[in-house]
Protein backbone atom coordinates (compact mmCIF):
# COMPACT_ATOMS: atom_id res chain seq x y z
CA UNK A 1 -26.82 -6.71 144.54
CA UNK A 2 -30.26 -6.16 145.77
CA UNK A 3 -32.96 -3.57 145.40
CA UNK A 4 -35.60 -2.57 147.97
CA UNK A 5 -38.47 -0.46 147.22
CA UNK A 6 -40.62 0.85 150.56
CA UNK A 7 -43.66 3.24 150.12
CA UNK A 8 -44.87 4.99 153.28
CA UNK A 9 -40.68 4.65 154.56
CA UNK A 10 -40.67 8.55 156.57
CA UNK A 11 -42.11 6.40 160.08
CA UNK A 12 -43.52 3.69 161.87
CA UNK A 13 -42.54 0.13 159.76
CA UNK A 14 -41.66 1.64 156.90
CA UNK A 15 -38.75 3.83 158.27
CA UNK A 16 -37.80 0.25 160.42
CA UNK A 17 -37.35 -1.31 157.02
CA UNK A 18 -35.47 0.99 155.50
CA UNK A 19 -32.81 0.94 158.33
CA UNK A 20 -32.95 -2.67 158.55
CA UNK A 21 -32.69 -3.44 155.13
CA UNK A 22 -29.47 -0.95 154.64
CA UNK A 23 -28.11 -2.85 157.75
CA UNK A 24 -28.01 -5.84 155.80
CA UNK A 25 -26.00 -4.30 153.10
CA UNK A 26 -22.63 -6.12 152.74
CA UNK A 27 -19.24 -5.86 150.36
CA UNK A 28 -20.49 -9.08 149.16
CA UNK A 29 -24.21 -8.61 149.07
CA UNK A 30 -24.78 -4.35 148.29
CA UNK A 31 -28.28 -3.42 149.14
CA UNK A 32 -30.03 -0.36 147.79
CA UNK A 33 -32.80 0.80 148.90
CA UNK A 34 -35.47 3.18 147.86
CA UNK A 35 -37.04 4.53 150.36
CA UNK A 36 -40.51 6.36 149.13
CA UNK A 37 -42.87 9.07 151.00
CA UNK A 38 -44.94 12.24 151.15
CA UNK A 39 -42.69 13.74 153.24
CA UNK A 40 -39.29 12.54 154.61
CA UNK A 41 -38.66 13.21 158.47
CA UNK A 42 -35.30 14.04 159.45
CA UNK A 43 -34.10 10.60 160.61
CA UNK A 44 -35.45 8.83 157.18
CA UNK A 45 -32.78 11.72 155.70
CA UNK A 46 -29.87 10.24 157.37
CA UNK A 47 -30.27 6.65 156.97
CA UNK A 48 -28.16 7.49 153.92
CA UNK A 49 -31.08 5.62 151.87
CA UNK A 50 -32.33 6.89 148.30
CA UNK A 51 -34.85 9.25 149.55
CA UNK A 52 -37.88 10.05 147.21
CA UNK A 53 -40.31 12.75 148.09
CA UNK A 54 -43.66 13.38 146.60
CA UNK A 55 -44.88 9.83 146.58
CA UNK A 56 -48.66 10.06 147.27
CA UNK A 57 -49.84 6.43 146.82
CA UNK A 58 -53.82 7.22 146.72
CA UNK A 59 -53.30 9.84 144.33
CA UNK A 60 -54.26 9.01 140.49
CA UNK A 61 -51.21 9.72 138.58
CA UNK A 62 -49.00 8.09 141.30
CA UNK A 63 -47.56 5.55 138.86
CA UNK A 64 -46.21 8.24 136.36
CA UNK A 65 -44.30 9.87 139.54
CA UNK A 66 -42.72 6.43 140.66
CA UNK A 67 -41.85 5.19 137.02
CA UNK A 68 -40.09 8.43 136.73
CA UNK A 69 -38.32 8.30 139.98
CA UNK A 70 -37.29 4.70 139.03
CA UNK A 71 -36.27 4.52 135.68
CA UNK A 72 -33.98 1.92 134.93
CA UNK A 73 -33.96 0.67 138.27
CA UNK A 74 -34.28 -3.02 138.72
CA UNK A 75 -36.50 -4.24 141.42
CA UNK A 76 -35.68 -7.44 143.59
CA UNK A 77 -38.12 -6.96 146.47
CA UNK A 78 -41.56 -4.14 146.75
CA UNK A 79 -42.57 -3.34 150.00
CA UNK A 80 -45.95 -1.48 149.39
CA UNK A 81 -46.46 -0.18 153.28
CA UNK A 82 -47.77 2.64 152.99
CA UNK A 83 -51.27 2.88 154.72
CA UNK A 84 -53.82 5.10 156.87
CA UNK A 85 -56.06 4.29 159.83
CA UNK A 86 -59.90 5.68 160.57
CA UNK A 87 -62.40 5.11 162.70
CA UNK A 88 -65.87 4.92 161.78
CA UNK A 89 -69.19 4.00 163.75
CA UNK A 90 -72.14 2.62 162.76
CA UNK A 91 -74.52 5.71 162.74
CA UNK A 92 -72.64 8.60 162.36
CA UNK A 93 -70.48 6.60 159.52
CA UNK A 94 -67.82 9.21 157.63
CA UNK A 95 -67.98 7.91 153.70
CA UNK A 96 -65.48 10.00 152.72
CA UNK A 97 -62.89 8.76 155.23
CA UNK A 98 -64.18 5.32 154.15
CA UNK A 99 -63.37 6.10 150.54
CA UNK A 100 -59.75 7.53 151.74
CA UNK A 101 -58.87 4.48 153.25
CA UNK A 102 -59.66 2.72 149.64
CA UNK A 103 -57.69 5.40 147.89
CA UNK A 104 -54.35 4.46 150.42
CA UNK A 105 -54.81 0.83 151.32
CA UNK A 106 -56.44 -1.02 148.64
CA UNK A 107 -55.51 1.01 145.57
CA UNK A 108 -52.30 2.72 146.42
CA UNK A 109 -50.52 -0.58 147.08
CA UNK A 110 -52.23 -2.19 143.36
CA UNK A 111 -51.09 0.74 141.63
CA UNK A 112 -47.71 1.31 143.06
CA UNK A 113 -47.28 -2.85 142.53
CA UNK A 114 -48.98 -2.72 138.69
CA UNK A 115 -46.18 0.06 137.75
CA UNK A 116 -43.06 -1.18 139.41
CA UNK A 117 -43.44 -5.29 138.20
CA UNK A 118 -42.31 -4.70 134.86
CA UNK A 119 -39.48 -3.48 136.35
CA UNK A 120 -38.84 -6.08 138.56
CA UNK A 121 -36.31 -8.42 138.08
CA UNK A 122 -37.06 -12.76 138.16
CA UNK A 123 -37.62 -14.05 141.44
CA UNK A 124 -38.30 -10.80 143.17
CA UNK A 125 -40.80 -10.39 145.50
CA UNK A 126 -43.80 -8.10 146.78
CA UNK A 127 -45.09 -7.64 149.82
CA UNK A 128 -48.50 -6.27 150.89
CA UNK A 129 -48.67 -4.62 153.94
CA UNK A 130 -52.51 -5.16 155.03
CA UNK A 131 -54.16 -6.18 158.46
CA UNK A 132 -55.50 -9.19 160.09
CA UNK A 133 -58.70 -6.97 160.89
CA UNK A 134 -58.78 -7.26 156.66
CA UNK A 135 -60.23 -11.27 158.08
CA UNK A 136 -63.56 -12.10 157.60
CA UNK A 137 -63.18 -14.77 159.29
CA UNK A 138 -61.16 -12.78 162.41
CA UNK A 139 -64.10 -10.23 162.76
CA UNK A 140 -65.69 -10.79 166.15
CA UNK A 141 -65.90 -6.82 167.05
CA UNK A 142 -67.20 -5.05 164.35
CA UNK A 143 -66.72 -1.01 163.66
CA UNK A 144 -63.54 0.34 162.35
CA UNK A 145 -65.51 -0.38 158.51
CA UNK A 146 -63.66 1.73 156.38
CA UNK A 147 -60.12 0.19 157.65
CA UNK A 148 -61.69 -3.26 157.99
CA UNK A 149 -62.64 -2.96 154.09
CA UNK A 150 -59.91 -1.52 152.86
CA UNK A 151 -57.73 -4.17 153.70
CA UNK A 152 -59.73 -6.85 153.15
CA UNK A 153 -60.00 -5.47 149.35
CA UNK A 154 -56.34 -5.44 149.59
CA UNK A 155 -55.86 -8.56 150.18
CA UNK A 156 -57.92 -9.83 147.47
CA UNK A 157 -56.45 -8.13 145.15
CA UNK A 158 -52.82 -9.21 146.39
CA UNK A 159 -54.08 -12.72 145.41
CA UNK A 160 -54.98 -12.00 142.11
CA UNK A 161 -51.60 -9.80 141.95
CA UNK A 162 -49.76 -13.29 142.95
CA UNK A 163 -51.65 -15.29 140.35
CA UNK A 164 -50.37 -12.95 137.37
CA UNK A 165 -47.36 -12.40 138.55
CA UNK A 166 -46.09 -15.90 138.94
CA UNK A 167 -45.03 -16.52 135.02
CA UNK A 168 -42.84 -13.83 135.61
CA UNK A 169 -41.13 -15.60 138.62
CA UNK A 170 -42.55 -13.15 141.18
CA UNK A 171 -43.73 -14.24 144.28
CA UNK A 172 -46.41 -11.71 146.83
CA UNK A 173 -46.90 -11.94 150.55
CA UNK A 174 -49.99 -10.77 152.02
CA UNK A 175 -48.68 -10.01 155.58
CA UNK A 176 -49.90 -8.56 158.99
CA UNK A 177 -47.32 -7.09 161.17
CA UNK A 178 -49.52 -7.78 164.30
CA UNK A 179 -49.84 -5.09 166.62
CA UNK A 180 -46.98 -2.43 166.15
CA UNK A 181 -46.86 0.73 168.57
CA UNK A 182 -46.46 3.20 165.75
CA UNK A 183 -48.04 6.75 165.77
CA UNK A 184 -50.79 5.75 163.39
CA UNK A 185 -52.15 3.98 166.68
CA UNK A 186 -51.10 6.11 168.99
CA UNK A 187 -48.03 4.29 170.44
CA UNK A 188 -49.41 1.82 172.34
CA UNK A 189 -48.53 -1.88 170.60
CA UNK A 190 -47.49 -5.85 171.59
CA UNK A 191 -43.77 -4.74 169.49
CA UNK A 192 -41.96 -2.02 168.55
CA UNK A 193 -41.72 -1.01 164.71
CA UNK A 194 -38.20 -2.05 164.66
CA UNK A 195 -39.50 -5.67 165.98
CA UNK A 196 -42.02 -5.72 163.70
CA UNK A 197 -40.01 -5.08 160.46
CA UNK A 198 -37.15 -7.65 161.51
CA UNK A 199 -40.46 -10.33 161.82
CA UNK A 200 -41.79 -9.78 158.75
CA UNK A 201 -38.21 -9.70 156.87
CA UNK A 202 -38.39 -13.75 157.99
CA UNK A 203 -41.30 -13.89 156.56
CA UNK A 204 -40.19 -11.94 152.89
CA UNK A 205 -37.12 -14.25 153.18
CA UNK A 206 -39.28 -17.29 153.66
CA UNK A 207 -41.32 -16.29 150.75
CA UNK A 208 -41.77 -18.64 147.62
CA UNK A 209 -43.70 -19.20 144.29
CA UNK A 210 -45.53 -21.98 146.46
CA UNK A 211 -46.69 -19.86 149.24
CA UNK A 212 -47.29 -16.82 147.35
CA UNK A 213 -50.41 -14.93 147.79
CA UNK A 214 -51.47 -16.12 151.19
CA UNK A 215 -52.09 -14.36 154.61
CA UNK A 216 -49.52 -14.46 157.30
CA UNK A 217 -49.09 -13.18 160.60
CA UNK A 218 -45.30 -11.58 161.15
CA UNK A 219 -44.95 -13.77 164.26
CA UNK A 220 -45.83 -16.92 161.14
CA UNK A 221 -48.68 -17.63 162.13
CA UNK A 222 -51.08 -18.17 159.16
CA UNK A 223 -53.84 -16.62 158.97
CA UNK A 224 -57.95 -17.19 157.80
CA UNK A 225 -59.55 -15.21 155.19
């Protein structure tokens, strides 16, 4: 039996893994998954998933409404997905949608991840939904500086996440789905959602204690800091 846990699952990637992962479900392999969101849109409510509603990941007191959605459930694989998208320019910069971003990206995913391990069962697995534009390295454009920080504080802290978590046999992938024609974008991608989620499945499944808590592309490319 194995458990899947997907924040942001009502659209875009999130809803993709929650189909594809109940796909995979088998007589000899049952897979349950939890699929977790603000909202749930009509098709997340008939994937025949656990749907739970209310899940706000920036908010403060997010932990106390997962642990208590979750109780007793044992964890084999956290998808923290969930995730928002701004646009800020240099002279007329919004701070507060810069701080939003934080909230969602960066913090959401370490506090949804800092309830749910204790719960999680040996050899499970987390993965970080962040962004290559999260690179330092990859930066050659500039702007988009609330978005651009958020992840790349994500992805820091999904390194430290992987260096305490590996005592407990738990593994973290810090992954990029590339460029996904979801609404937070407005539609216009290089894959669809459903594309993207089957990708970085590969890359969950191809995830170990010895590559834990480094940067991939979903198409496995690795990527620079």
């Amino acid at each position: 039996m194995t458990t899947v846990v997907i924040t942001g699952a009502n659209r875009g990637i999130g809803l993709s893994f929650a189909k594809l992962y109940q796909s995979k479900s088998s007589p000899s392999n049952n897979v349950t998954v939890y699929a977790l969101c603000r909202s749930a849109s009509e098709e997340l409510k008939q994937l025949g998933v656990n749907v739970v509603e209310g899940i706000d990941v920036s908010s403060a007191d997010v932990a106390e409404h997962i642990q208590a959605a979750l109780k007793g459930v044992a964890i084999d694989v956290l998808i923290n997905n969930a995730g928002i998208l701004r646009n800020e320019v240099l002279g007329d910069i919004d701070y507060a949608s810069i701080q939003s971003q934080f909230e969602t990206n960066a913090l959401g995913p370490l506090r949804v991840a800092e309830a749910l391990v204790p719960q999680m069962n040996a050899g499970a697995k987390i993965a970080m939904m962040t962004s290559r534009m999260g690179s330092i390295t990859d930066n050659t454009s500039g702007g988009r500086y609330g978005y651009r920080m958020s992840k790349a504080a994500l992805n820091i802290a999904a390194v430290s996440l992987a260096q305490d978590v590996a005592a407990s046999n738990i593994a973290v992938a810090i992954l990029h789905p590339g460029l996904v024609g979801t609404e937070m974008i407005g539609g216009h991608g290089d894959i669809t959602p459903d594309q993207a989620a089957q990708r970085l499945m590969t890359r969950i499944d191809a995830l170990t204690l010895q590559n834990s808590g480094t940067f991939w592309h979903s198409n496995g490319e690795q990527l620079p800091w």
